[in-house]
N, C-alpha and C. Protein backbone atom coordinates (compact mmCIF):
# COMPACT_ATOMS: atom_id res chain seq x y z
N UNK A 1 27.29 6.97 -10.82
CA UNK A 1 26.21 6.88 -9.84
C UNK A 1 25.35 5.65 -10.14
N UNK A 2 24.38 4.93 -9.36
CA UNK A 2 23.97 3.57 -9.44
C UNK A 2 22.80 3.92 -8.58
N UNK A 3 21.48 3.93 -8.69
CA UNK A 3 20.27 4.24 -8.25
C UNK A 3 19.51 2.69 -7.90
N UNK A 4 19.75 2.26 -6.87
CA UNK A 4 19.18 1.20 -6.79
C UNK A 4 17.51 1.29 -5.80
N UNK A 5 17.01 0.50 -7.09
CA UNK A 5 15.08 0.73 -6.62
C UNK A 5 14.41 -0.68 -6.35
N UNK A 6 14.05 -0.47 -5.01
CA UNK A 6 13.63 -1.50 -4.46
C UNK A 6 11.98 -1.30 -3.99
N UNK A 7 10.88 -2.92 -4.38
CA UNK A 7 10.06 -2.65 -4.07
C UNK A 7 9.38 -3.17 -3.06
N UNK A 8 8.32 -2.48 -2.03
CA UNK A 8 8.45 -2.95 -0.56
C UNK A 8 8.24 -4.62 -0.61
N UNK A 9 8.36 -5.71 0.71
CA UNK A 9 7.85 -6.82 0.45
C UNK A 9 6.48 -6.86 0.41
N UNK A 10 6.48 -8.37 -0.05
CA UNK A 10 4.76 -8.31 -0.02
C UNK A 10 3.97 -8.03 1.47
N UNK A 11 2.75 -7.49 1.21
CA UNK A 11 2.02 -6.87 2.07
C UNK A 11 0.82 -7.67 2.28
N UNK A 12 0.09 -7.69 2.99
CA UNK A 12 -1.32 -8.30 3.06
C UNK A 12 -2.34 -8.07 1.92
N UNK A 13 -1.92 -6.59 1.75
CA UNK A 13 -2.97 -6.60 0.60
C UNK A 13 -2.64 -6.77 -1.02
N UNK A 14 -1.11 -7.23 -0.89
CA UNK A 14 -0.43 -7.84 -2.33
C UNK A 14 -1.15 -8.81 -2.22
N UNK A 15 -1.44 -9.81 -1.00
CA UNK A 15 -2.03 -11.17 -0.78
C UNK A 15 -3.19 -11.34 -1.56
N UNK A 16 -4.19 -10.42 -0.95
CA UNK A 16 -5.30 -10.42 -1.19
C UNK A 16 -5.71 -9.62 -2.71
N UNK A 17 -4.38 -9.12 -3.61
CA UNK A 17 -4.52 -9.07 -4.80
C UNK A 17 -5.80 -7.93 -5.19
N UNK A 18 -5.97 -7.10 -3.62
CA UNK A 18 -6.79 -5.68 -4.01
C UNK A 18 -5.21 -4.27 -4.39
N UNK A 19 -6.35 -3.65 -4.70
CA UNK A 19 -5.72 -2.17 -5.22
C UNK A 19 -5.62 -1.22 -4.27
N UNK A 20 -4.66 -1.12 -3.22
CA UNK A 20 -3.74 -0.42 -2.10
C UNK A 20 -3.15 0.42 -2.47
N UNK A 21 -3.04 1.38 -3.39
CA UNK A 21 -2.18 3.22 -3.47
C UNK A 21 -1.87 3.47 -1.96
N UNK A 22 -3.07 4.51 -1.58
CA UNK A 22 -3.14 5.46 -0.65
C UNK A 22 -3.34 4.48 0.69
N UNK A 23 -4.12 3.38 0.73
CA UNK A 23 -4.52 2.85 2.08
C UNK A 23 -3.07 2.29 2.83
N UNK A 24 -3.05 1.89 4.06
CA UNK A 24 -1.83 1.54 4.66
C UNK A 24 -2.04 0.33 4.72
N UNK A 25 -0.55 -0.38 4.58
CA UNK A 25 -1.03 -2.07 4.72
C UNK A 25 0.56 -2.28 5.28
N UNK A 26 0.80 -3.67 6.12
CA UNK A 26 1.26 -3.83 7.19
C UNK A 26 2.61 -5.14 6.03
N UNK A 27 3.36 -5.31 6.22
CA UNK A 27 3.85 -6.94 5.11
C UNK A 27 3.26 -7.77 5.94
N UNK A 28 3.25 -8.54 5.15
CA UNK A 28 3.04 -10.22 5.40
C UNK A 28 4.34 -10.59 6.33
N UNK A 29 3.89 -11.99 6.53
CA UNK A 29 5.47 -12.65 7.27
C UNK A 29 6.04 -13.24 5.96
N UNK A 30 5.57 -13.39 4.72
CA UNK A 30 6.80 -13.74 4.00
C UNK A 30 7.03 -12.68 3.54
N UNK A 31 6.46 -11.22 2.97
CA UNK A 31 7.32 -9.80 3.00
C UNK A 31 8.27 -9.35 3.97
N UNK A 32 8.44 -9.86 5.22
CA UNK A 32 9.58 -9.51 6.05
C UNK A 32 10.25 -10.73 5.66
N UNK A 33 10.21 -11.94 5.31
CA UNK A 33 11.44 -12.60 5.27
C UNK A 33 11.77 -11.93 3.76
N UNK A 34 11.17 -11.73 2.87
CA UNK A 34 11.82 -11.18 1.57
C UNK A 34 12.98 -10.06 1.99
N UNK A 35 12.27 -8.95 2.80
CA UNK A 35 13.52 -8.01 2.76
C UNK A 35 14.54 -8.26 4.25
N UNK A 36 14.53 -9.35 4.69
CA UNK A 36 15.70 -10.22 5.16
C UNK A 36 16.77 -10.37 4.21
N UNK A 37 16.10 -11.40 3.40
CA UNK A 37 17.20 -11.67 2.24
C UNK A 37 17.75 -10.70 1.68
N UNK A 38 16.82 -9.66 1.28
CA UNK A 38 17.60 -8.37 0.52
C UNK A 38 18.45 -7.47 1.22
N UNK A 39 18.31 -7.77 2.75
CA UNK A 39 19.40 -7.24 3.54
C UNK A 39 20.79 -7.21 3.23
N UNK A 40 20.88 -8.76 3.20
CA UNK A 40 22.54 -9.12 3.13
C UNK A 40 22.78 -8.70 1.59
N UNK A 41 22.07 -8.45 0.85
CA UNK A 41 22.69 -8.00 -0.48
C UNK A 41 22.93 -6.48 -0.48
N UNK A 42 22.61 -6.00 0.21
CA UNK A 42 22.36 -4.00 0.53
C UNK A 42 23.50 -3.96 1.76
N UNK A 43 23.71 -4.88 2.89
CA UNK A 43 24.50 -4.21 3.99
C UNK A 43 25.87 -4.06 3.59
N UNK A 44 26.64 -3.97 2.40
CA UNK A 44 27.92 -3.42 2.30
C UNK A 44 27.82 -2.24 1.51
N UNK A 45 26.64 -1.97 0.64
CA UNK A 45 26.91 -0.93 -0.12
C UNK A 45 26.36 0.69 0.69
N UNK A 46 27.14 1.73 0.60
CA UNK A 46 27.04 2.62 1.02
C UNK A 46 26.10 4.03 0.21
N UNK A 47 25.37 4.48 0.46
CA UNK A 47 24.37 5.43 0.06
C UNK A 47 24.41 6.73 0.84
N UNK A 48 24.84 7.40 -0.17
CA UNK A 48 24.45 9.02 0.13
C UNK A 48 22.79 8.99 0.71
N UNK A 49 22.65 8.95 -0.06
CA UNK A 49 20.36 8.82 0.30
C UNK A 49 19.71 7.69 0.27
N UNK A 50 18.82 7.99 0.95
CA UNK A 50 17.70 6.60 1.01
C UNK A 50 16.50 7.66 0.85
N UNK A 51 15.66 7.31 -0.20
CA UNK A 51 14.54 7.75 -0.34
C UNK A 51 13.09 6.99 -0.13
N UNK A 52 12.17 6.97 0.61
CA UNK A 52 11.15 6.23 0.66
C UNK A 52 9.77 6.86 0.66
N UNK A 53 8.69 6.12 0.36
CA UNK A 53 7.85 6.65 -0.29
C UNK A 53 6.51 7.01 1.12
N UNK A 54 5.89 7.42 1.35
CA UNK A 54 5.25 7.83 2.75
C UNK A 54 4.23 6.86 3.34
N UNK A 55 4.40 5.69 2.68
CA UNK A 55 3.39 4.94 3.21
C UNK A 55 3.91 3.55 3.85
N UNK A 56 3.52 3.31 4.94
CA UNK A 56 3.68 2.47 6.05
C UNK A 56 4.77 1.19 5.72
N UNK A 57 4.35 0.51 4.60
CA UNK A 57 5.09 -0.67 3.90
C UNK A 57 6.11 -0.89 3.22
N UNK A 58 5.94 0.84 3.09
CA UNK A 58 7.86 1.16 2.34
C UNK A 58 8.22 1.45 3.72
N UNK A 59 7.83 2.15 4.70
CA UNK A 59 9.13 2.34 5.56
C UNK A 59 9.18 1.34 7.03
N UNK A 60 8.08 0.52 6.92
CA UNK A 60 8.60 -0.56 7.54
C UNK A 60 9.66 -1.76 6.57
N UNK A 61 9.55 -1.87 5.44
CA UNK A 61 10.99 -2.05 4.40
C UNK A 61 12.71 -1.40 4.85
N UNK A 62 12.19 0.03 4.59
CA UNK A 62 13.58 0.43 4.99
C UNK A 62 13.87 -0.04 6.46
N UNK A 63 13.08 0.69 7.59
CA UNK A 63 13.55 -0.05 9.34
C UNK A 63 14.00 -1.69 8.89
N UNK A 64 13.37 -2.82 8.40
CA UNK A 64 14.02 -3.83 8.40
C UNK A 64 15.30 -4.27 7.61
N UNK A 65 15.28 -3.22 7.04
CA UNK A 65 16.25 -2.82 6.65
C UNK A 65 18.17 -2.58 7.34
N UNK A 66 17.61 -1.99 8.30
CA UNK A 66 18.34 -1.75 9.09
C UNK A 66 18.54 0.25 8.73
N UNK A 67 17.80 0.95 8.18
CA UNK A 67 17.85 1.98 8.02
C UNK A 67 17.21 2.86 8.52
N UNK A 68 17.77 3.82 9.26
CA UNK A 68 16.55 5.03 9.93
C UNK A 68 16.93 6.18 9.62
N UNK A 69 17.79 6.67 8.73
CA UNK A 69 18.21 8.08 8.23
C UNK A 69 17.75 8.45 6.67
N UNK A 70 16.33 8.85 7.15
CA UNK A 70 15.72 8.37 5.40
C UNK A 70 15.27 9.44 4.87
N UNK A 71 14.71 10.11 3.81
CA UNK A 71 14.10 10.97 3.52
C UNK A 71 12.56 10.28 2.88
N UNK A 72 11.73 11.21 3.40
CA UNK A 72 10.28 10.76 2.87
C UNK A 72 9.73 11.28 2.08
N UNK A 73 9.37 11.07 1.26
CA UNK A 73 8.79 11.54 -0.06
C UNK A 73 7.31 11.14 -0.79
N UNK A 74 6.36 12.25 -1.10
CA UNK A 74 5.61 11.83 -1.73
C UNK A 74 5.58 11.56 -2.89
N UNK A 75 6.91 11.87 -3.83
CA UNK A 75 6.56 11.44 -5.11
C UNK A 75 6.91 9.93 -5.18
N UNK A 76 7.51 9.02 -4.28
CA UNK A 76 7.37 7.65 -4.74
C UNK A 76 6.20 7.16 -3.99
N UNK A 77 5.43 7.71 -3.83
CA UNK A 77 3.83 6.98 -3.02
C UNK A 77 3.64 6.57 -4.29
N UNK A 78 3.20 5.14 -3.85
CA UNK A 78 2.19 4.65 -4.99
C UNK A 78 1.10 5.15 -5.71
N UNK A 79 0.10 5.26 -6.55
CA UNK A 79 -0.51 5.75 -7.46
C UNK A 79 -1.77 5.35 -6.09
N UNK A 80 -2.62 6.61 -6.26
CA UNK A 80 -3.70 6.43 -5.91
C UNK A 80 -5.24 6.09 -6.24
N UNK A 81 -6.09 4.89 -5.79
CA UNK A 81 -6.80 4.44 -6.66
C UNK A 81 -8.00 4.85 -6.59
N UNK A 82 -8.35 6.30 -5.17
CA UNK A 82 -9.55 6.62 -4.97
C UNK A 82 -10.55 5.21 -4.30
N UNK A 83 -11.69 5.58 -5.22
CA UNK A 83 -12.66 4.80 -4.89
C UNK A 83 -12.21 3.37 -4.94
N UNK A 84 -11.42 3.09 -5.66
CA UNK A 84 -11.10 1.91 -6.21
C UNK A 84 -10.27 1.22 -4.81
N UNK A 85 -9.72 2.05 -3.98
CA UNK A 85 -8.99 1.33 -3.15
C UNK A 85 -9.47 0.13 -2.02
N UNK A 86 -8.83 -1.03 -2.07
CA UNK A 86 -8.96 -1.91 -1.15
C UNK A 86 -10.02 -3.19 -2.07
N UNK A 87 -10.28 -2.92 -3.05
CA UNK A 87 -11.29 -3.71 -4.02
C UNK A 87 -9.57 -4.00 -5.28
N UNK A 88 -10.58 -5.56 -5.28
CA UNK A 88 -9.88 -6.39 -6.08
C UNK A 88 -10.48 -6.14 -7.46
N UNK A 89 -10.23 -6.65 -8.73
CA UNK A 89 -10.40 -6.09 -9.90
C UNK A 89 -11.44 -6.56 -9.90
N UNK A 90 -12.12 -7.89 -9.73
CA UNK A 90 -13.46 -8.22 -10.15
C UNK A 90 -14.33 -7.27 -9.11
N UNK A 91 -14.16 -7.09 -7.77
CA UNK A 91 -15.18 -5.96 -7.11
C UNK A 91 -14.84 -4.95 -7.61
N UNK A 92 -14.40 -4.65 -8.48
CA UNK A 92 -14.24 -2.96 -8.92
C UNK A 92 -15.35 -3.34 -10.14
N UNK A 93 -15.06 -4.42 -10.66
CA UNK A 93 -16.24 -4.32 -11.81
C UNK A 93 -17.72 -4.64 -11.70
N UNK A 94 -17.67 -5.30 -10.48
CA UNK A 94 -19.24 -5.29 -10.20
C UNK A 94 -19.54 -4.40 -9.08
N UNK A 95 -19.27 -3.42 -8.04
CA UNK A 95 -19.58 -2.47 -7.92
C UNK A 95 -19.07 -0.73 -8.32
N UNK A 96 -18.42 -0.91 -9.45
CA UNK A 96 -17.97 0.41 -10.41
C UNK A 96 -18.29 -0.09 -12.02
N UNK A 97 -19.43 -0.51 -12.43
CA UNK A 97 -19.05 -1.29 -13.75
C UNK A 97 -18.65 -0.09 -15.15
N UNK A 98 -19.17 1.55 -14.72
CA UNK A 98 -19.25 2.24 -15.87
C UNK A 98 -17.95 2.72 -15.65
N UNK A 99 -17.33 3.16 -14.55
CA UNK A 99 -15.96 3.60 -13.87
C UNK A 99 -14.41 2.70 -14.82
N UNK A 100 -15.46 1.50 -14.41
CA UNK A 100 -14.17 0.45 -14.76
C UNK A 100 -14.11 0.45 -16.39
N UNK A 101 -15.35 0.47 -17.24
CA UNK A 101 -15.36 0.04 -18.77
C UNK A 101 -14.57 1.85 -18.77
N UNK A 102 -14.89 2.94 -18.25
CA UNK A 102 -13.88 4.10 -18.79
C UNK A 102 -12.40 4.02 -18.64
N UNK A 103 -11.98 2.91 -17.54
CA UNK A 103 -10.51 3.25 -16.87
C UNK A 103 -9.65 1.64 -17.97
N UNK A 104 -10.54 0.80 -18.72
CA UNK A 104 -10.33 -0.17 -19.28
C UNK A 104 -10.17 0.93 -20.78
N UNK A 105 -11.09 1.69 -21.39
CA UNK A 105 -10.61 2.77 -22.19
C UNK A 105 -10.18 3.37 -22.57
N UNK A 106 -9.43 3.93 -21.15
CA UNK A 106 -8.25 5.00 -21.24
C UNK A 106 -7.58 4.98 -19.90
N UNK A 107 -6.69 3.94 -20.05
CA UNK A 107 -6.04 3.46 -18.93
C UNK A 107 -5.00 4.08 -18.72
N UNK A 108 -4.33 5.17 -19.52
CA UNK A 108 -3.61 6.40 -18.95
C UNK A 108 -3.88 7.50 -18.86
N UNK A 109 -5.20 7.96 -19.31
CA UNK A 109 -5.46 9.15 -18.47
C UNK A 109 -6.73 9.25 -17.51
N UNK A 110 -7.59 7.99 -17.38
CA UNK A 110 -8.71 8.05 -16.85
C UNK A 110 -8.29 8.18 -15.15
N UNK A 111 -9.04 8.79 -14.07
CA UNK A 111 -8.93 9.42 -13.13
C UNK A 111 -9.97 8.67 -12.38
N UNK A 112 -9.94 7.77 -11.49
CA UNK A 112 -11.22 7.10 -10.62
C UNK A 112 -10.97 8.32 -9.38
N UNK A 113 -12.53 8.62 -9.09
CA UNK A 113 -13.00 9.44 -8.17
C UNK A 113 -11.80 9.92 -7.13
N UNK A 114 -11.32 10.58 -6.30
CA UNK A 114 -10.09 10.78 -5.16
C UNK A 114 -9.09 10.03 -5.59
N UNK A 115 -8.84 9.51 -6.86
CA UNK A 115 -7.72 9.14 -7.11
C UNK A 115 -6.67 9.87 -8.00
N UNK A 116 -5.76 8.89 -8.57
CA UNK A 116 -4.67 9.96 -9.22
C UNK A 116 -5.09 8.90 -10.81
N UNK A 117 -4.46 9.31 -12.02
CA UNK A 117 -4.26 8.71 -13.40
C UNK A 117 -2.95 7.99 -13.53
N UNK A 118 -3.08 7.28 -14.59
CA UNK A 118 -1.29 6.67 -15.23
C UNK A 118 -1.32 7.70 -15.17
N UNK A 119 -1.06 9.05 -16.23
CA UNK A 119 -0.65 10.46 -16.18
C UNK A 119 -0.26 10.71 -15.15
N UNK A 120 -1.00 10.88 -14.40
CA UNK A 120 -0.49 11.61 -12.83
C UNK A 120 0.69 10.83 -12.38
N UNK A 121 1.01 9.63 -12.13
CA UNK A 121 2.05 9.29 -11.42
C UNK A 121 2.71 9.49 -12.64
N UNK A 122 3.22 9.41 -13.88
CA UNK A 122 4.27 9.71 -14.58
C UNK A 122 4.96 11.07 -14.30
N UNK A 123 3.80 11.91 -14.49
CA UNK A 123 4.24 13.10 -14.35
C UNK A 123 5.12 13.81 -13.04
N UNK A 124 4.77 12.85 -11.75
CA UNK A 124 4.92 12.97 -10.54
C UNK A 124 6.08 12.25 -10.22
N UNK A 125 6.85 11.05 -11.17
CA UNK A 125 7.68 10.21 -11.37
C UNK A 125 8.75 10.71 -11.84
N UNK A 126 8.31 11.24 -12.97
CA UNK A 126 9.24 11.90 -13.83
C UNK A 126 10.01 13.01 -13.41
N UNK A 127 9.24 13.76 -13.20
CA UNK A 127 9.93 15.41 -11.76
C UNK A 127 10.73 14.84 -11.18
N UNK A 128 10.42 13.73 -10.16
CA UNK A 128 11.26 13.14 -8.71
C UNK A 128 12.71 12.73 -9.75
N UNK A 129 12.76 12.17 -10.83
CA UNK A 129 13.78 11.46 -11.43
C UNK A 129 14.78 12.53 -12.07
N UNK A 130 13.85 13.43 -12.52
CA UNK A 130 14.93 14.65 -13.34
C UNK A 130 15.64 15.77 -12.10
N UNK A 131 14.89 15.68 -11.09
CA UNK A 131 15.56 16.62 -10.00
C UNK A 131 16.38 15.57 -9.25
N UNK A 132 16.48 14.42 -9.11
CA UNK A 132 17.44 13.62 -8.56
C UNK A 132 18.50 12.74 -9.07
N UNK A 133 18.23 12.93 -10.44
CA UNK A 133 19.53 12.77 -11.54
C UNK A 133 20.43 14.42 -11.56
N UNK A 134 19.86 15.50 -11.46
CA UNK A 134 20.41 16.76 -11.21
C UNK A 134 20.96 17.05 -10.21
N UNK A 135 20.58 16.27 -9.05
CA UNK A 135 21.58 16.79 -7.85
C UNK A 135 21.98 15.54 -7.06
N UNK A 136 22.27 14.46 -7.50
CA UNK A 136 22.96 13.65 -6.61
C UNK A 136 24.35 12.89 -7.81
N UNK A 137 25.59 12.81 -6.65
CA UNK A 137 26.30 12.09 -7.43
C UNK A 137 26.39 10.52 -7.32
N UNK A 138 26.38 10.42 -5.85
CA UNK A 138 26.86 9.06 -5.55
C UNK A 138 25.33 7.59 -5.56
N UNK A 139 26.26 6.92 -4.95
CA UNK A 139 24.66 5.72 -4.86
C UNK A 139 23.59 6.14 -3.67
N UNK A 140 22.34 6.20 -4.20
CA UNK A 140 20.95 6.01 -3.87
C UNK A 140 19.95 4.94 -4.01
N UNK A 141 19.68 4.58 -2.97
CA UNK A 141 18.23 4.15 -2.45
C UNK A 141 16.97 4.59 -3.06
N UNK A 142 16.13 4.02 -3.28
CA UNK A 142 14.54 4.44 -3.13
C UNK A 142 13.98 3.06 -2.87
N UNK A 143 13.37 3.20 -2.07
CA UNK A 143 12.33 2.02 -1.40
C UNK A 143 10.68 2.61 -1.97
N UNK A 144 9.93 1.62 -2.65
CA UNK A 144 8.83 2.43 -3.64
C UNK A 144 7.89 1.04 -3.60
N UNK A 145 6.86 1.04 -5.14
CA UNK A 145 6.12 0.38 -4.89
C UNK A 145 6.26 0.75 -6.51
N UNK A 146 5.36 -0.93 -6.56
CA UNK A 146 5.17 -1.79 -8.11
C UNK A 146 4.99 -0.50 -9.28
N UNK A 147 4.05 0.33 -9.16
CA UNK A 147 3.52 1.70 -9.94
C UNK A 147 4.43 2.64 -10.47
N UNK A 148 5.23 2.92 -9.12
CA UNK A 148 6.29 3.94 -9.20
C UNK A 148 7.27 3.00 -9.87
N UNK A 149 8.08 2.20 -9.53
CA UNK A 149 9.12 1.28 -10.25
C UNK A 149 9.04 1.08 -11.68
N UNK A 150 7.81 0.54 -12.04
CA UNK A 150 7.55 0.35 -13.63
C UNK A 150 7.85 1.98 -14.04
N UNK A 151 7.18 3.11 -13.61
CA UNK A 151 6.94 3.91 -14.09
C UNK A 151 8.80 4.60 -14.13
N UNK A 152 9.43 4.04 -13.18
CA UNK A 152 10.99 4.39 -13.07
C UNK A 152 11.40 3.96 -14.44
N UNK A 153 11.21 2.92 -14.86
CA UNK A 153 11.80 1.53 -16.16
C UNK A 153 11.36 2.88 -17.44
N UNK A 154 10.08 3.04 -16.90
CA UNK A 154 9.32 4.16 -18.33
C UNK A 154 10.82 5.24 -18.64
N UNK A 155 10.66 5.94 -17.42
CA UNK A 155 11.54 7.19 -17.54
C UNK A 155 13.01 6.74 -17.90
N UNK A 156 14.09 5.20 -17.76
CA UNK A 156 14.72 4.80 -18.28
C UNK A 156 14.89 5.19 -19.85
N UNK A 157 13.63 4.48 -20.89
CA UNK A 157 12.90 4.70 -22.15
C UNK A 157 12.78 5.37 -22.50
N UNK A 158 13.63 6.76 -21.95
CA UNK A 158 13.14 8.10 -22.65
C UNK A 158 11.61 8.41 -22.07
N UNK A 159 11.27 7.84 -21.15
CA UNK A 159 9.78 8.81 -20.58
C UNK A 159 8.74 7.90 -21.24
N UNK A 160 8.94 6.83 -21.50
CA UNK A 160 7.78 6.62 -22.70
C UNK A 160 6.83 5.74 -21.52
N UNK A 161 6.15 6.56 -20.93
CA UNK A 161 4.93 6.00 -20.22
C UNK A 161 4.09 4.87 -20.76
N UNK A 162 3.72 5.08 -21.86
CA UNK A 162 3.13 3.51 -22.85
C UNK A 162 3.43 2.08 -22.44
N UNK A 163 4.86 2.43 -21.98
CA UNK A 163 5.45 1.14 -22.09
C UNK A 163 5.67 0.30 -20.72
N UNK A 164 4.66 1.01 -19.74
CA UNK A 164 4.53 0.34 -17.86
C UNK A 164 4.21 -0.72 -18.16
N UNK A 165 3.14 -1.40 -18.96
CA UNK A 165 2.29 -2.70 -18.74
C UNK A 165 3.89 -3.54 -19.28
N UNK A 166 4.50 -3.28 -20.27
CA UNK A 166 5.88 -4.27 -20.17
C UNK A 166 6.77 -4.91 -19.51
N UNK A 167 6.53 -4.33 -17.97
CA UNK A 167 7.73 -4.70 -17.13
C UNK A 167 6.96 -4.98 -15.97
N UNK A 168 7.86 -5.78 -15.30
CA UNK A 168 7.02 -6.85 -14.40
C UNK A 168 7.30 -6.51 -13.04
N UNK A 169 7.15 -6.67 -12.25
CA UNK A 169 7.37 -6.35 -10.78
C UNK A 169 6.72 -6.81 -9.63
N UNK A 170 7.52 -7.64 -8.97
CA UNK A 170 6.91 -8.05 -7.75
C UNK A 170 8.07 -7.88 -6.46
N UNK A 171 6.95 -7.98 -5.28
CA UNK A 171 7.62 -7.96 -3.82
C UNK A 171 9.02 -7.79 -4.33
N UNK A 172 9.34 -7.10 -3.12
CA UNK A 172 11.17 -6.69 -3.04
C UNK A 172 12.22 -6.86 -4.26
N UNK A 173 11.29 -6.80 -5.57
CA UNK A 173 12.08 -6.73 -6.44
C UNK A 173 13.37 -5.67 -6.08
N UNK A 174 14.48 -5.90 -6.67
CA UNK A 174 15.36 -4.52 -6.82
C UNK A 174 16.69 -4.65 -8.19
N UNK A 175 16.03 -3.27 -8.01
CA UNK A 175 16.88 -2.93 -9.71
C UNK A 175 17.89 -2.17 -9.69
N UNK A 176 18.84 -2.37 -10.22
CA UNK A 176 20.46 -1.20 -10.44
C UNK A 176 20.05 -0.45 -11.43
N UNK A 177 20.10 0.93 -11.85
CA UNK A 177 20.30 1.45 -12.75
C UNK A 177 21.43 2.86 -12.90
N UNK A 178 22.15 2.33 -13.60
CA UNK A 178 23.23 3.24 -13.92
C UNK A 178 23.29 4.34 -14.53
N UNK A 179 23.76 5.67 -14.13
CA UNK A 179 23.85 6.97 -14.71
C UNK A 179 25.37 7.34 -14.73
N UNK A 180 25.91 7.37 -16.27
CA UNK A 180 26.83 7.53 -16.40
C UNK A 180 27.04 8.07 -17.44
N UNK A 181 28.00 9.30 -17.33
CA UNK A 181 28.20 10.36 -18.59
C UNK A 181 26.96 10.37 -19.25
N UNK A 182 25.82 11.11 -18.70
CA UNK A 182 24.71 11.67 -19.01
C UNK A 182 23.78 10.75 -19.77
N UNK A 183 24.46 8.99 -19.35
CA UNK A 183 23.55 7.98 -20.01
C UNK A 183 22.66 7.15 -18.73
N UNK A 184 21.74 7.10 -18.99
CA UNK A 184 20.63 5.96 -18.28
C UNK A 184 20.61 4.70 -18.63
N UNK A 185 20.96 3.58 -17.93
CA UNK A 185 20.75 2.33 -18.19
C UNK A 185 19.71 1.41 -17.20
N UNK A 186 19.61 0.48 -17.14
CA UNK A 186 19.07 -0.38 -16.14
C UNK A 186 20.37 -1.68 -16.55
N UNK A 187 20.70 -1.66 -15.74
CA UNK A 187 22.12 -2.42 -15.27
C UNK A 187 21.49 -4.06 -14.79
N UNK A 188 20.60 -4.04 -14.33
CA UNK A 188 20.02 -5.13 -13.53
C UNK A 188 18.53 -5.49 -12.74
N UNK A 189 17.97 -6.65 -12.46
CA UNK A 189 16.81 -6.65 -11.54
C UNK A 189 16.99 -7.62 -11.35
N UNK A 190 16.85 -7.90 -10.13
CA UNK A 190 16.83 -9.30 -9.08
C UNK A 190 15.68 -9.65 -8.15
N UNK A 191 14.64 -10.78 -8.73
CA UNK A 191 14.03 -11.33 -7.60
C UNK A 191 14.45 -11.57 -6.36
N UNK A 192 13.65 -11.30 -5.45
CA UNK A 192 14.06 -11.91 -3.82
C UNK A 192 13.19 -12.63 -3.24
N UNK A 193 13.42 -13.77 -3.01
CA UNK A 193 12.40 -14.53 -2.48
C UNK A 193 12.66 -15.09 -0.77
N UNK A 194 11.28 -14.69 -0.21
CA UNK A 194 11.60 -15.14 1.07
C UNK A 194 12.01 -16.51 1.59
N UNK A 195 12.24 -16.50 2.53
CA UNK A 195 12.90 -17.68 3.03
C UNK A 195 12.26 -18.22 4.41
């Protein structure tokens, strides 16, 4: 089996380099030419599932895709940032300054107001990965976002959540990872750059 995880293109608010979880954001015109390119690398391979995550930018990804038989899912929604959403890191620190010195503290379990923790999406990551290594054989899709992906690489690692800030991720990245005879690998990751 071969789990290939792709992350949506860039969006307006990748642009603008604020913190988008829960809010909806639309791609850019160079996020649709990104998952152009990643088209022709996806239109021969065949997938039992396509999984995508419930928010607007993953599944305008998959439609340009050329895909409309999808399943939607909340466990690859991006991490939610609460209050924090739609604010770039320096406006989070000058209008959240005590929020931000706690979430700079304890940057995996601290919780900003209506939002979720590192914890929380691991935990929420981790479920989606152990029930879909349990019941699928063939190749899968997931169309996701920067949060969830790293946090995919974690659960690679034996689960070791610690280790998100290590791995890098941008626009329409996409990664192979192989499950074979009860082993986990990451097989691959490929930039895509628009055109």
């Amino acid at each position: 089996m071969k789990l290939y995880v792709v992350r949506h293109g860039e969006s307006v608010g990748n642009v603008e380099k604020s913190y988008h979880g829960s809010e909806e954001m639309e791609l850019s015109e160079k996020g649709i030419a990104q998952v152009r390119v990643l088209k022709k690398k996806l239109d021969n391979i065949k997938f039992s599932k396509i999984y995508v995550s419930e928010r607007s930018r993953a599944a305008q990804t998959a439609l340009l895709l050329g895909y409309t038989q999808i399943e939607v899912t909340e466990k690859l929604n991006e991490r939610g940032f609460g209050i924090f959403e739609g604010l770039t890191f320096s406006q989070i620190e000058d209008e959240y300054p005590l929020q931000c010195s706690h979430w700079l503290e304890d940057w995996r379990h601290y919780r900003p107001d209506k939002g979720e923790s590192h914890s929380d999406i691991a935990k929420r990551v981790f479920e989606f990965m152990d029930t879909l290594l349990a019941n699928e054989k063939d190749d899968v899709l997931l169309i996701t976002h920067a949060g969830v992906m790293r946090m995919i690489y974690c659960y690679v690692m034996d689960k070791r959540e610690e280790l998100f800030w290590k791995f890098s991720c941008d626009n329409c990245d996409m990664a192979v990872i192989k499950y074979e005879h009860g082993n986990l690998f990451l097989d691959s990751i490929e930039k895509i750059e628009g055109r």
